[in-house]
Protein backbone atom coordinates (compact mmCIF):
# COMPACT_ATOMS: atom_id res chain seq x y z
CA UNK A 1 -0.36 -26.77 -29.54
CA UNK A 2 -0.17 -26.67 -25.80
CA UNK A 3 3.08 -24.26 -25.82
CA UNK A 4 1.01 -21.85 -28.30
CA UNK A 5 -1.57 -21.73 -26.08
CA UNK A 6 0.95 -21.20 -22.76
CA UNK A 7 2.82 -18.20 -24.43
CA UNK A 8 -0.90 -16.63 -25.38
CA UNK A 9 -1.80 -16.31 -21.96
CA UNK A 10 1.66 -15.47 -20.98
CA UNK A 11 1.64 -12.59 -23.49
CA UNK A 12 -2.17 -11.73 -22.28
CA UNK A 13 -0.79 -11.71 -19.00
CA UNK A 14 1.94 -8.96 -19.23
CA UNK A 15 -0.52 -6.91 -21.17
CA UNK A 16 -2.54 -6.50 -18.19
CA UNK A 17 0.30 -6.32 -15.99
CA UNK A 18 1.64 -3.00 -18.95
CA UNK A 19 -1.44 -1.21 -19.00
CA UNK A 20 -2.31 -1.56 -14.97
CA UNK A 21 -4.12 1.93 -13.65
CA UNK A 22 -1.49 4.51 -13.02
CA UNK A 23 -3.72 5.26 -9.71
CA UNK A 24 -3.40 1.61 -7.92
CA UNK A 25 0.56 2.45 -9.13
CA UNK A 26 0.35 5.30 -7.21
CA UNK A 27 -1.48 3.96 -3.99
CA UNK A 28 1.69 1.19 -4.70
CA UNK A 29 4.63 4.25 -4.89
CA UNK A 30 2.96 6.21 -1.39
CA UNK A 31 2.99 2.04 0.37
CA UNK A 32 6.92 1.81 -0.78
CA UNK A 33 7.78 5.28 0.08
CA UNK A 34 6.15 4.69 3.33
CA UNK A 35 7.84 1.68 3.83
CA UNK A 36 11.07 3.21 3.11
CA UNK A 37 9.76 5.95 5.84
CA UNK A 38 9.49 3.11 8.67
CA UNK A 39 13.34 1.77 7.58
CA UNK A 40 14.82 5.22 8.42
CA UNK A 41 12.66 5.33 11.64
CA UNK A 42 13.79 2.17 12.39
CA UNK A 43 17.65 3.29 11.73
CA UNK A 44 17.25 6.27 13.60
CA UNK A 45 15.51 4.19 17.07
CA UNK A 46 18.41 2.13 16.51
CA UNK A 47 21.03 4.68 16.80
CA UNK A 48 19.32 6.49 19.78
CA UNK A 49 19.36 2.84 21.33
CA UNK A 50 22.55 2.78 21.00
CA UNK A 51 23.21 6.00 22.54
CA UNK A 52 21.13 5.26 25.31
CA UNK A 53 23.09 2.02 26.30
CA UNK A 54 26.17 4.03 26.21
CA UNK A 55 25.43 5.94 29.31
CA UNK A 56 25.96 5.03 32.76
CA UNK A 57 22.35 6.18 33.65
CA UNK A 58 20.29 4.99 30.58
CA UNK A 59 17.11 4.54 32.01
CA UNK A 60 15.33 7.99 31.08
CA UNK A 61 16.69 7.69 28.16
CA UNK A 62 15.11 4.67 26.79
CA UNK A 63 11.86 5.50 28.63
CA UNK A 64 11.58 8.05 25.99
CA UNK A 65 13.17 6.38 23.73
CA UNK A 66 10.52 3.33 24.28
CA UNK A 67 7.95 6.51 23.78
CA UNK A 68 8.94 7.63 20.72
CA UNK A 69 9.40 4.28 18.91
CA UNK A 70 5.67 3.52 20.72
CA UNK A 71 4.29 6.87 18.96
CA UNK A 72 6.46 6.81 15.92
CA UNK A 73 4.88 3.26 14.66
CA UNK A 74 1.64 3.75 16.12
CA UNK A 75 1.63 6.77 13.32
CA UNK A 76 3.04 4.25 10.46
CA UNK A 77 0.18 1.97 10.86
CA UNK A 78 -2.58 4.42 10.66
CA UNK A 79 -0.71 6.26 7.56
CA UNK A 80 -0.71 2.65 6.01
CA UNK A 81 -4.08 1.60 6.85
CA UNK A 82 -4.82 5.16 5.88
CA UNK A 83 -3.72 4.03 2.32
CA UNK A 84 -4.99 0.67 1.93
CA UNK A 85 -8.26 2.56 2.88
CA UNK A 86 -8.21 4.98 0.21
CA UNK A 87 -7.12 1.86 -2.30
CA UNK A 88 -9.98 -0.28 -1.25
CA UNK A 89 -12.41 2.98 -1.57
CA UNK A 90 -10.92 3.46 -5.20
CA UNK A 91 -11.56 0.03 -5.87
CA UNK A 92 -15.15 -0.04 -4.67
CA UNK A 93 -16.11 2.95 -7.02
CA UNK A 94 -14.53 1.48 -10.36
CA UNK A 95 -16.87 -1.28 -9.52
CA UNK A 96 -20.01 0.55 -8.83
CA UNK A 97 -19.80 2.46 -12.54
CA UNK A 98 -18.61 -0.52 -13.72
CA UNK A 99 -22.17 -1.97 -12.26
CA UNK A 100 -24.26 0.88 -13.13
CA UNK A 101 -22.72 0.90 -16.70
CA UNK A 102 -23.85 -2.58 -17.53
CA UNK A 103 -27.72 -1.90 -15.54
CA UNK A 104 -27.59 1.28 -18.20
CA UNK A 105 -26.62 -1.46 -21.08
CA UNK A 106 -28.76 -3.63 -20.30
CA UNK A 107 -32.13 -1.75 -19.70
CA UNK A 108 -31.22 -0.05 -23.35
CA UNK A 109 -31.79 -3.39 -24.34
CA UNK A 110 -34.59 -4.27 -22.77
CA UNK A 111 -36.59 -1.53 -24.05
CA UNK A 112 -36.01 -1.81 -27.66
């Protein structure tokens, strides 16, 4: 009985997980994308850094390079909480009608 019951929820389980909202998959696509974003940013510093060591007078160099990888994730972070904003927003507002359609429910069956 008790492996019945485990593969039930199991199967209940990827059927929520199948039919998710293609709008959080899409606040989940523009997080990956932006995290693939930061990986080439992070290449890129990397190779600059690189450069920079090579010379015989680097300092400049990685003063600006210091400024750019300063500026560069400073702009990551506030594109990503940027996102997790908008998610949390889309959240909140599924929950509101989700509210106001059972208030609507229930006072059409409190007044018959």
């Amino acid at each position: 009985m008790k492996p019945i019951l485990f593969l039930f929820f199991i199967f209940m389980g990827l059927n929520l997980v199948a039919n998710a909202n293609p709008i959080e998959e899409q606040f989940l696509e523009e997080l990956n994308a932006l995290k693939k974003e930061r990986g080439e940013f992070l290449n890129k510093i990397s190779l600059r850094e690189s450069e920079c060591l090579a010379r015989f007078f680097s300092g400049k160099c990685l003063e600006n390079l210091d400024i750019d990888y300063e500026t560069g994730m400073r702009d990551f972070e506030l594109r990503h909480q940027s996102i997790l904003l908008k998610r949390r927003q889309f959240r909140a507002d599924v929950r509101e009608k989700k509210r106001l359609r059972r208030k609507e429910k229930r006072d059409k069956t409190t007044s018959q």
